[in-house]
Protein backbone atom coordinates (compact mmCIF):
# COMPACT_ATOMS: atom_id res chain seq x y z
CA UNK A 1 26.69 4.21 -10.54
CA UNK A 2 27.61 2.83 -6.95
CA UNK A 3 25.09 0.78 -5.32
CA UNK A 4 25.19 -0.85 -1.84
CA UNK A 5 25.80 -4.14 -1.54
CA UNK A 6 23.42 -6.79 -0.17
CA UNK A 7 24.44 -8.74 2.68
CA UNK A 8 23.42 -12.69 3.17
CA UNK A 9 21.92 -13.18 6.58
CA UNK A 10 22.76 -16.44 8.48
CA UNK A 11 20.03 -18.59 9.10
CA UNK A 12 18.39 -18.04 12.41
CA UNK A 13 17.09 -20.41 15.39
CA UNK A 14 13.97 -18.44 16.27
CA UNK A 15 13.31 -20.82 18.94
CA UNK A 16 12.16 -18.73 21.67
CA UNK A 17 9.16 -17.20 19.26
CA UNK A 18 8.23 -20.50 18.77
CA UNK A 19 7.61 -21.51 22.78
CA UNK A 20 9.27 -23.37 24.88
CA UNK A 21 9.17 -26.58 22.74
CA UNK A 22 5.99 -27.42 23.61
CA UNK A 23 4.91 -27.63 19.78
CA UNK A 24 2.70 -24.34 20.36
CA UNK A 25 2.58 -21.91 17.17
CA UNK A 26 3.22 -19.00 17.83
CA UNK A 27 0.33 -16.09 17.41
CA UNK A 28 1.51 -14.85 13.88
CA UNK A 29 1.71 -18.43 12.26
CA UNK A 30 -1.66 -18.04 11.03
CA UNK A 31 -0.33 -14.70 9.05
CA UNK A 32 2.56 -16.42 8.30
CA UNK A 33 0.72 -19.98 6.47
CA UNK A 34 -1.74 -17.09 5.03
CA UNK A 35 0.86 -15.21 3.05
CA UNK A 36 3.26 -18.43 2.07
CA UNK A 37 0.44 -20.65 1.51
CA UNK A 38 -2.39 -18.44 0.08
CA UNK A 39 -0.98 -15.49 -1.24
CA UNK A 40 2.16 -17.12 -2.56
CA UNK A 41 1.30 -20.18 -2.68
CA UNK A 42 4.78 -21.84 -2.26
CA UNK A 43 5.43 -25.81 -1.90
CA UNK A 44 8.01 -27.59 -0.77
CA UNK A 45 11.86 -27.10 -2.04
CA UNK A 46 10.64 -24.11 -3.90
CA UNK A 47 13.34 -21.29 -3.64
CA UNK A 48 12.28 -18.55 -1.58
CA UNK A 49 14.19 -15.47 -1.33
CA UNK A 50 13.55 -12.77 2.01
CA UNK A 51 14.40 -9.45 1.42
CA UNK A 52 14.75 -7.07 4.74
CA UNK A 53 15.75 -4.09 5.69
CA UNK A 54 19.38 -3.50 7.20
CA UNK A 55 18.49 -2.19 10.93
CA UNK A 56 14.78 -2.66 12.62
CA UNK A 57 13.84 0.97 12.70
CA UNK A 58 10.90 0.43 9.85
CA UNK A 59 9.65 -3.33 10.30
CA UNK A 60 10.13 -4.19 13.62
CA UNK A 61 10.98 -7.54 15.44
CA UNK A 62 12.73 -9.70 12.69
CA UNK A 63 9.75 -10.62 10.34
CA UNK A 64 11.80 -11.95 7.78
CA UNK A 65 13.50 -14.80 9.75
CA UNK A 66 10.25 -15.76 11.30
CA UNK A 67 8.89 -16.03 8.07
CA UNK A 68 12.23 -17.54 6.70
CA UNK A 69 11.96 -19.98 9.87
CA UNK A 70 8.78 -21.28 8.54
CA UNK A 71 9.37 -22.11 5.53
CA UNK A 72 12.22 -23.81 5.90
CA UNK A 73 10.05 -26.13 8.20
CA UNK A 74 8.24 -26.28 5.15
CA UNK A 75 10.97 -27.30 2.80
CA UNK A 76 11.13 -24.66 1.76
CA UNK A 77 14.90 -23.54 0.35
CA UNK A 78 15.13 -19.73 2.18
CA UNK A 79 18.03 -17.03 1.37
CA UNK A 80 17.27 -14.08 3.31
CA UNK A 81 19.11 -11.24 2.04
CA UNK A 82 19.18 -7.17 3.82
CA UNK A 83 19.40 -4.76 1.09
CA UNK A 84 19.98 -0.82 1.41
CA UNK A 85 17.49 0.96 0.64
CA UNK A 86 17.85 3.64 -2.79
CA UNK A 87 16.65 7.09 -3.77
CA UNK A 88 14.34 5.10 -6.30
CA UNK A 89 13.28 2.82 -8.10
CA UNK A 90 15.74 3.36 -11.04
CA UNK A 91 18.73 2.60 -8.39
CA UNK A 92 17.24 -0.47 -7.86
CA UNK A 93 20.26 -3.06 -6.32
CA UNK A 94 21.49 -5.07 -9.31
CA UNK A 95 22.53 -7.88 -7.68
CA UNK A 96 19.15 -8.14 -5.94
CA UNK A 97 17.89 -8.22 -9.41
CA UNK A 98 19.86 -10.99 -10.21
CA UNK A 99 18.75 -12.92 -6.79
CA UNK A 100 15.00 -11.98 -7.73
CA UNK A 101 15.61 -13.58 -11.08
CA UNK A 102 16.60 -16.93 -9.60
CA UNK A 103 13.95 -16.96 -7.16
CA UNK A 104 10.45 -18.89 -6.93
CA UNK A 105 9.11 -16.49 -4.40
CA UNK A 106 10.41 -13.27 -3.87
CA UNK A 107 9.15 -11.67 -0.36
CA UNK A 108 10.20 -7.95 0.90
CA UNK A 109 9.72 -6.93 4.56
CA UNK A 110 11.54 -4.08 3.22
CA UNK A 111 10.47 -0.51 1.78
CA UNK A 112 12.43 -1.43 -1.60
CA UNK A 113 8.54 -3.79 -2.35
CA UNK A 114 6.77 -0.72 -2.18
CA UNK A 115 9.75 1.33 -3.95
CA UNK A 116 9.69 -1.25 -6.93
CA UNK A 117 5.84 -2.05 -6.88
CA UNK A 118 5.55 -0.87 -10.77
CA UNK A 119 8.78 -2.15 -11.59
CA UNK A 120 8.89 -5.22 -14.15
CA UNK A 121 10.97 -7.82 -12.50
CA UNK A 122 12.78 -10.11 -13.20
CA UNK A 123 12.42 -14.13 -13.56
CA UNK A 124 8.57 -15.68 -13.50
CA UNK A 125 8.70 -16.20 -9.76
CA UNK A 126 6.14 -14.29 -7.35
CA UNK A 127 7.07 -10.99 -5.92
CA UNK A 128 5.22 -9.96 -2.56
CA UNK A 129 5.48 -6.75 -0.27
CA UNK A 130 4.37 -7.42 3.00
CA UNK A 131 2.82 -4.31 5.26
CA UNK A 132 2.64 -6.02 8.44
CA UNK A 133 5.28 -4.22 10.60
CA UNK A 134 6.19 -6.23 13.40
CA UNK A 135 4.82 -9.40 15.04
CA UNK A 136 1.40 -7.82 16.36
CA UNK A 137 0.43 -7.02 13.21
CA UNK A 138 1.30 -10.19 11.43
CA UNK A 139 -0.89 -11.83 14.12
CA UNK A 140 -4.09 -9.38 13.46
CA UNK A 141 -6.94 -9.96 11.07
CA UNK A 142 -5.18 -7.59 9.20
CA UNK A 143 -2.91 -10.51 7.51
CA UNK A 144 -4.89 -12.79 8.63
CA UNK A 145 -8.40 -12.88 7.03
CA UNK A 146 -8.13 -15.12 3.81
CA UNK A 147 -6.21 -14.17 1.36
CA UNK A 148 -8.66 -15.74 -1.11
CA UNK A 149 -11.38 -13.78 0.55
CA UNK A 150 -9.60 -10.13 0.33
CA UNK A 151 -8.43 -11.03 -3.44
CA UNK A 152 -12.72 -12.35 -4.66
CA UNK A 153 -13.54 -8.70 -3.01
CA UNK A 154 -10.48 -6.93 -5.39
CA UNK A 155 -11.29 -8.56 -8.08
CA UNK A 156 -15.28 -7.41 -8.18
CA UNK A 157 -14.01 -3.94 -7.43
CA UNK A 158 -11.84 -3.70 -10.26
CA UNK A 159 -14.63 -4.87 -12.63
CA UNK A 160 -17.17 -2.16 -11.30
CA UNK A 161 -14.32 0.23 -11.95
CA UNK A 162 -13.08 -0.77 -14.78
CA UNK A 163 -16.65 -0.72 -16.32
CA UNK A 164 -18.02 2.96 -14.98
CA UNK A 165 -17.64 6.16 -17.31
CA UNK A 166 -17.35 8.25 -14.08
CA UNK A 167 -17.02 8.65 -10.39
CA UNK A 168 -17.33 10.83 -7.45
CA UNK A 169 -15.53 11.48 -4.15
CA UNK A 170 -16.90 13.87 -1.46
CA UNK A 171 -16.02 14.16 2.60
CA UNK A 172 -17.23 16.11 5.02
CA UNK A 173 -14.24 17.81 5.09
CA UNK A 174 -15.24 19.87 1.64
CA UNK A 175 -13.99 17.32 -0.74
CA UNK A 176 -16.25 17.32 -4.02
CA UNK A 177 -14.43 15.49 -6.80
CA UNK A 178 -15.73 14.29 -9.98
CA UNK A 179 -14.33 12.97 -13.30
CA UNK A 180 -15.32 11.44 -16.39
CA UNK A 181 -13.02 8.22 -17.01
CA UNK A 182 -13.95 7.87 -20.75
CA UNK A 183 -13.69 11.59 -21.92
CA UNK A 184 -10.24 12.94 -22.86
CA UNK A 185 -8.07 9.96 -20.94
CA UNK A 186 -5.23 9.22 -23.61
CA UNK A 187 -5.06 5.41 -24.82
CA UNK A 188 -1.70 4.73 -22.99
CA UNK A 189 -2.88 5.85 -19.71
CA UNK A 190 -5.26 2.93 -18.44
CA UNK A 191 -8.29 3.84 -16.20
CA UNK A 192 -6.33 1.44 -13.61
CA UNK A 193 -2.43 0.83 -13.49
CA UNK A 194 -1.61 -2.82 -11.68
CA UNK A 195 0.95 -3.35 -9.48
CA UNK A 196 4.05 -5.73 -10.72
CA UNK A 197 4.20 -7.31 -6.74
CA UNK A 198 1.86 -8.92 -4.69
CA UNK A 199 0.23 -7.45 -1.70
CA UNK A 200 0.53 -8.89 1.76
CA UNK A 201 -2.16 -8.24 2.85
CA UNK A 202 -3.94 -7.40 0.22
CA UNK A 203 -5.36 -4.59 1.30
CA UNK A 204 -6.01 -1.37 -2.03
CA UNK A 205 -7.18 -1.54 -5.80
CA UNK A 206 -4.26 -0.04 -8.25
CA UNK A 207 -4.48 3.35 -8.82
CA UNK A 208 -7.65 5.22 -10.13
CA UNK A 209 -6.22 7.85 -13.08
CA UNK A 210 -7.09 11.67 -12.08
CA UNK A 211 -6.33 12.91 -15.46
CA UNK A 212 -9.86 14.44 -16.35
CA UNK A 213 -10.27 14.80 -12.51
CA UNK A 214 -11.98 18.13 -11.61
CA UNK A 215 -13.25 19.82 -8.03
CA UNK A 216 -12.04 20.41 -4.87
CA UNK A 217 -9.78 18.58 -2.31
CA UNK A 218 -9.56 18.97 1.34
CA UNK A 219 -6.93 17.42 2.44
CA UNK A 220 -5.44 16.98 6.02
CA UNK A 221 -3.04 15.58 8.77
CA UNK A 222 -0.23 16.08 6.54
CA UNK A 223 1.55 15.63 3.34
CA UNK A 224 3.73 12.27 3.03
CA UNK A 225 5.55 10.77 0.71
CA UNK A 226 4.16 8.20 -2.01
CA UNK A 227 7.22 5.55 -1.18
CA UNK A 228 8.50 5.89 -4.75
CA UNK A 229 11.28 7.81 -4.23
CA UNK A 230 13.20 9.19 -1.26
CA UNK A 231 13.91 12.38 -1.29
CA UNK A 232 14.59 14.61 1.97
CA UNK A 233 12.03 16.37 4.42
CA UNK A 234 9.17 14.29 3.18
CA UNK A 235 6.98 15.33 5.32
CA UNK A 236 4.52 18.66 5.75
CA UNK A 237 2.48 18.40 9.13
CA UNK A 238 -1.25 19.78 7.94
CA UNK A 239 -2.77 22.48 10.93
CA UNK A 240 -6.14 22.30 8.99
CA UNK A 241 -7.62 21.74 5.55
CA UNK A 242 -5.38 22.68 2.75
CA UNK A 243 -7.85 23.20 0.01
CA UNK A 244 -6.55 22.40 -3.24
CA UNK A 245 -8.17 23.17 -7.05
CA UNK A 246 -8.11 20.92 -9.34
CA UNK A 247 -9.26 21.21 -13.29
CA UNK A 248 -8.34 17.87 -15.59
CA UNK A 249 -6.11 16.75 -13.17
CA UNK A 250 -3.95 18.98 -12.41
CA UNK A 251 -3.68 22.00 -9.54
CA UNK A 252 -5.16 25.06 -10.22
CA UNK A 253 -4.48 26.65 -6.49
CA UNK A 254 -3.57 26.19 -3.22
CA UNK A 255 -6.38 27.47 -0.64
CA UNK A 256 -7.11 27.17 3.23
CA UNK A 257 -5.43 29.11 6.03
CA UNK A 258 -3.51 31.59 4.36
CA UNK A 259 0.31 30.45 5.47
CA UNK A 260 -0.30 26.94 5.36
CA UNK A 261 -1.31 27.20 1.54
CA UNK A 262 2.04 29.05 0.43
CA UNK A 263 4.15 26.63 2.45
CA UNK A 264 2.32 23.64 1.26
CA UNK A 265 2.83 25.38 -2.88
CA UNK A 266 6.42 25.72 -1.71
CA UNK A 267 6.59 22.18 -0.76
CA UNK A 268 5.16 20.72 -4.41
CA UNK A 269 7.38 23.15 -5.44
CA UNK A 270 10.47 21.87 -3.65
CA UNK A 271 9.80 18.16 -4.20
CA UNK A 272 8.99 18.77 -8.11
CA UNK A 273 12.39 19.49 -7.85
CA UNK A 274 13.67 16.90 -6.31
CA UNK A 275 12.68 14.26 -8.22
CA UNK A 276 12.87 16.25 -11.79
CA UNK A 277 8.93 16.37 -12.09
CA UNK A 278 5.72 18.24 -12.60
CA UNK A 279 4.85 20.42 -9.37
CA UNK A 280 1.16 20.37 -10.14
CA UNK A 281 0.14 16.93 -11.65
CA UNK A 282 -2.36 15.23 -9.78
CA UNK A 283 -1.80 11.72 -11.02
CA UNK A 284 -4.00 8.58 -9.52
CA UNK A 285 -5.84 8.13 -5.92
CA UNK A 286 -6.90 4.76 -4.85
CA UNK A 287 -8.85 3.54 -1.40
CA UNK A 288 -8.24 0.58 1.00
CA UNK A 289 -10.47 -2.49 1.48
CA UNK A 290 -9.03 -4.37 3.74
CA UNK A 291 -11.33 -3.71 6.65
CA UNK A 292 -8.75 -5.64 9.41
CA UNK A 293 -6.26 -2.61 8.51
CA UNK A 294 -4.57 -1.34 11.80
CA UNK A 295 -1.47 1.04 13.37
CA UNK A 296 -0.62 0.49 17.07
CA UNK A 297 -0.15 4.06 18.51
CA UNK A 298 -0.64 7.38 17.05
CA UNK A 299 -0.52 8.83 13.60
CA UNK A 300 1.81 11.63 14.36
CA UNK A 301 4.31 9.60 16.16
CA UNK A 302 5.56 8.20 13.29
CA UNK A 303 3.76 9.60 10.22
CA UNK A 304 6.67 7.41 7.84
CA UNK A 305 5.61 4.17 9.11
CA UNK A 306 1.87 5.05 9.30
CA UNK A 307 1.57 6.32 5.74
CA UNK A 308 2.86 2.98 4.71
CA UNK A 309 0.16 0.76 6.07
CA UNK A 310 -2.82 2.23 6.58
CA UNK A 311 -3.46 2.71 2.88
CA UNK A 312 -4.99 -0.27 3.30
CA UNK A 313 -8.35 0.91 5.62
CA UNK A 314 -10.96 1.92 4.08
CA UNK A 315 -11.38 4.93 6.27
CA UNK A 316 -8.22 6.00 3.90
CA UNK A 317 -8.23 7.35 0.60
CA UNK A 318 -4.56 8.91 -0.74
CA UNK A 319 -3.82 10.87 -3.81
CA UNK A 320 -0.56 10.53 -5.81
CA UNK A 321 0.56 14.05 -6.73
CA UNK A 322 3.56 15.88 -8.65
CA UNK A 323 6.59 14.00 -10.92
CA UNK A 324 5.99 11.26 -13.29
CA UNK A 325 3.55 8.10 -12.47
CA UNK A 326 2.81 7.30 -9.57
CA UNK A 327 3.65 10.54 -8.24
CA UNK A 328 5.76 11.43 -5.26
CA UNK A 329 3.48 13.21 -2.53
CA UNK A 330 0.56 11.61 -0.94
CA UNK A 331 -2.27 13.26 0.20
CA UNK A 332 -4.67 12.35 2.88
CA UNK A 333 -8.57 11.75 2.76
CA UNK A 334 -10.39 10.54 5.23
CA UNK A 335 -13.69 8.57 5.90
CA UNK A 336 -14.77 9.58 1.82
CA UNK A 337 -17.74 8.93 0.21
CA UNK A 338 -16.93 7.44 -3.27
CA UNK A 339 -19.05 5.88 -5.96
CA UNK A 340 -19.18 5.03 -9.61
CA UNK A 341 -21.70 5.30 -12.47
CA UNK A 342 -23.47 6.46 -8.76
CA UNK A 343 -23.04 3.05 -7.78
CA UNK A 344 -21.77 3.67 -3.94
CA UNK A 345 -18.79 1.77 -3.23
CA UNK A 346 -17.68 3.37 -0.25
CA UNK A 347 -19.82 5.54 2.57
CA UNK A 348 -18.16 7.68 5.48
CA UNK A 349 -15.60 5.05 5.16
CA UNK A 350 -16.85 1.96 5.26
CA UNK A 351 -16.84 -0.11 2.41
CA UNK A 352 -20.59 -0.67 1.84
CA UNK A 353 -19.68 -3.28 -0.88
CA UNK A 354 -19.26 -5.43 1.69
CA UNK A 355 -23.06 -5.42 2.91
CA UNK A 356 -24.16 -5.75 -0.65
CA UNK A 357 -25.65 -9.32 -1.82
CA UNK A 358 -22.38 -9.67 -3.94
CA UNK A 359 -20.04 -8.88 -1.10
CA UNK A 360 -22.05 -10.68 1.23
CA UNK A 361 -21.96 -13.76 -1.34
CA UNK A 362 -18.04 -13.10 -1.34
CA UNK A 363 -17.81 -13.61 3.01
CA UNK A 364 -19.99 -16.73 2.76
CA UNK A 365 -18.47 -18.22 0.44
CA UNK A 366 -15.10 -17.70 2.02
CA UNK A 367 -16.41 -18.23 6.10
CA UNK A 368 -15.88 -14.78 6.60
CA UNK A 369 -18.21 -13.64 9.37
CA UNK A 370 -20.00 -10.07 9.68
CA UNK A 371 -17.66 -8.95 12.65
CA UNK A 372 -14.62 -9.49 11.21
CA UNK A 373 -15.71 -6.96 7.84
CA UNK A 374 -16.45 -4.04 9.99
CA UNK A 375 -13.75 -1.77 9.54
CA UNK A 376 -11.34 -1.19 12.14
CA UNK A 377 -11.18 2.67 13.54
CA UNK A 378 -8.10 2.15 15.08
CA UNK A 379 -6.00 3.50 11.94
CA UNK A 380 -4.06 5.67 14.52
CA UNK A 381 -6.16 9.39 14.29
């Protein structure tokens, strides 16, 4: 097997991001002291290692030196590395791996986080994906409400999920899902999967299982890609709903307009193939939380980059669908109602949670104010 080699990026000045050295920080150093201080929770001549991409057509405006900038004012000892990306997480860069292993804090502005995200890695340090973009983002509420915060409201929806026997999704769209999460799930497929990395921001509980899943879906926009593996023309652009069937998790038929249903079965078809899996397993769905989720522009300009952020709104709920755990094609929900042991969770997209006494409990307890929970409709539909 031939794999890419990484290549060791000089240290960079950044000086003219950091103003005109008048001591001003610049707008994303809040994100910045939010993911190395809270989220990673680095010190002083730790070893950090930044992983990017080669060119600046995914994350945008050289995240990783910032961030590698900043730490080393820290004291931080920074080795930022750009790594090519793979078909998968099996082809994961061995000499990364061996970087990673050495590491105290790993941190990807690169697609090979998300690629690797159930991936056991190497060495005890912390491993971290990062989802803000470019600059704008990593200046947002998006990465910058506290970490602490975002992980106390995870945390207390995991245990209400962990602990229900069933749940329900509907939309206005037609969606009408239900399954029964102790009845018929086999003992080495959990209720939740976790993620091996970090989230920056943390923004999504792990996956839900959809084995005993049963009802319809109506999903729309368009079919993406689930980020595990890359495999070509991942994309199918949605013209309305495409109604799909589904009995114990798995697809009993494809329904909607007429020729959007057989191109859309010839698509799972296509991409079953592709990655050597199962064209009509419907594997896991999860929904954001992260209520300061955000994409500048428009969905359809760049459905690749959109699909890998906003999975973090709660306006967004994605299945995982065909091939092996997690599943290779994502489908698109929007603005779902969702609820467990009928315990409403989520409403029309908003995570009601929040305005619960619990959540409420969570935001005082962490000066999180009202405003800054509302979730943010500008998810880029």
């Amino acid at each position: 097997m031939t794999i890419a080699p990484i290549t060791r990026l000089p240290p960079a000045l950044l000086s003219a991001t950091h103003g005109a050295g008048d001591g001003t920080e610049p707008a994303w150093a809040a994100g910045i002291d939010n993911l190395l201080t809270h989220c990673a929770g680095s010190s002083a001549n730790q070893n950090l290692l930044v992983v990017v991409e080669p060119d600046e057509t995914f994350y945008k405006g050289q995240l990783g030196q910032k961030l590698a900038h900043d730490a080393r004012q820290r004291g931080l000892n920074v080795q930022v590395v750009a790594a090519p990306l793979v078909t998968g997480p099996e082809k994961f860069p061995l000499d990364l791996l061996e970087l990673i292993a050495q590491a105290d804090h790993t941190v990807f502005f690169s697609r090979l986080g998300t690629m690797g995200r159930f991936l056991k890695f190497p060495g005890v340090g912390t491993k971290i994906v990062c989802y803000t973009l470019d600059p704008t983002s990593l200046a947002s509420s998006f990465a910058t409400l506290p970490y602490a915060f975002l992980q106390a409201v995870h945390d207390a929806l995991v245990r209400k999920i962990s602990a229900s026997s069933s749940y329900r999704i509907t939309c206005a769209n037609g969606t009408n899902l239900h399954a029964e999460l102790r009845k018929g799930i086999t003992p080495d497929l959990p209720v939740l999967t976790p993620f091996t990395v970090r989230n920056f921001p943390l923004m999504v509980v792990p996956p839900i299982s959809a084995q005993t899943l049963n009802g319809t879906l109506a999903l729309s926009l368009a079919l993406l890609s689930t980020a595990t593996h890359n495999y070509p023309d991942p994309i199918l652009p949605l013209n309305g709903p495409l109604l799909l069937s589904i009995e114990q998790g798995r697809i009993s038929g494809f329904g909607g307009e007429t020729a959007q249903a057989f191109r859309a079965q010839q698509h799972f078809d296509r991409v079953a193939q592709d990655v050597n899996g199962d064209p009509r397993c419907v594997n896991s769905w999860h929904t954001g939380f992260n209520p300061g989720t955000w994409f500048a522009g428009q969905a359809k300009d760049d459905l690749l980059r959109w699909g890998n952020v906003v999975f973090g709104s709660p306006r967004y709920t994605h299945f995982h669908m065909v091939g092996s755990d997690p599943g290779d094609i994502c489908g698109s929900l929007f603005d779902a109602t969702i609820s467990f042991d009928r315990e409403v969770l989520w409403r029309d997209g908003q995570l009601v949670f929040l305005h619960t006494e619990e959540g409420q409990a969570l935001a005082t307890e962490h000066g999180v104010s009202l405003e800054s929970i509302e979730a943010s409709p500008s998810i880029g539909i």
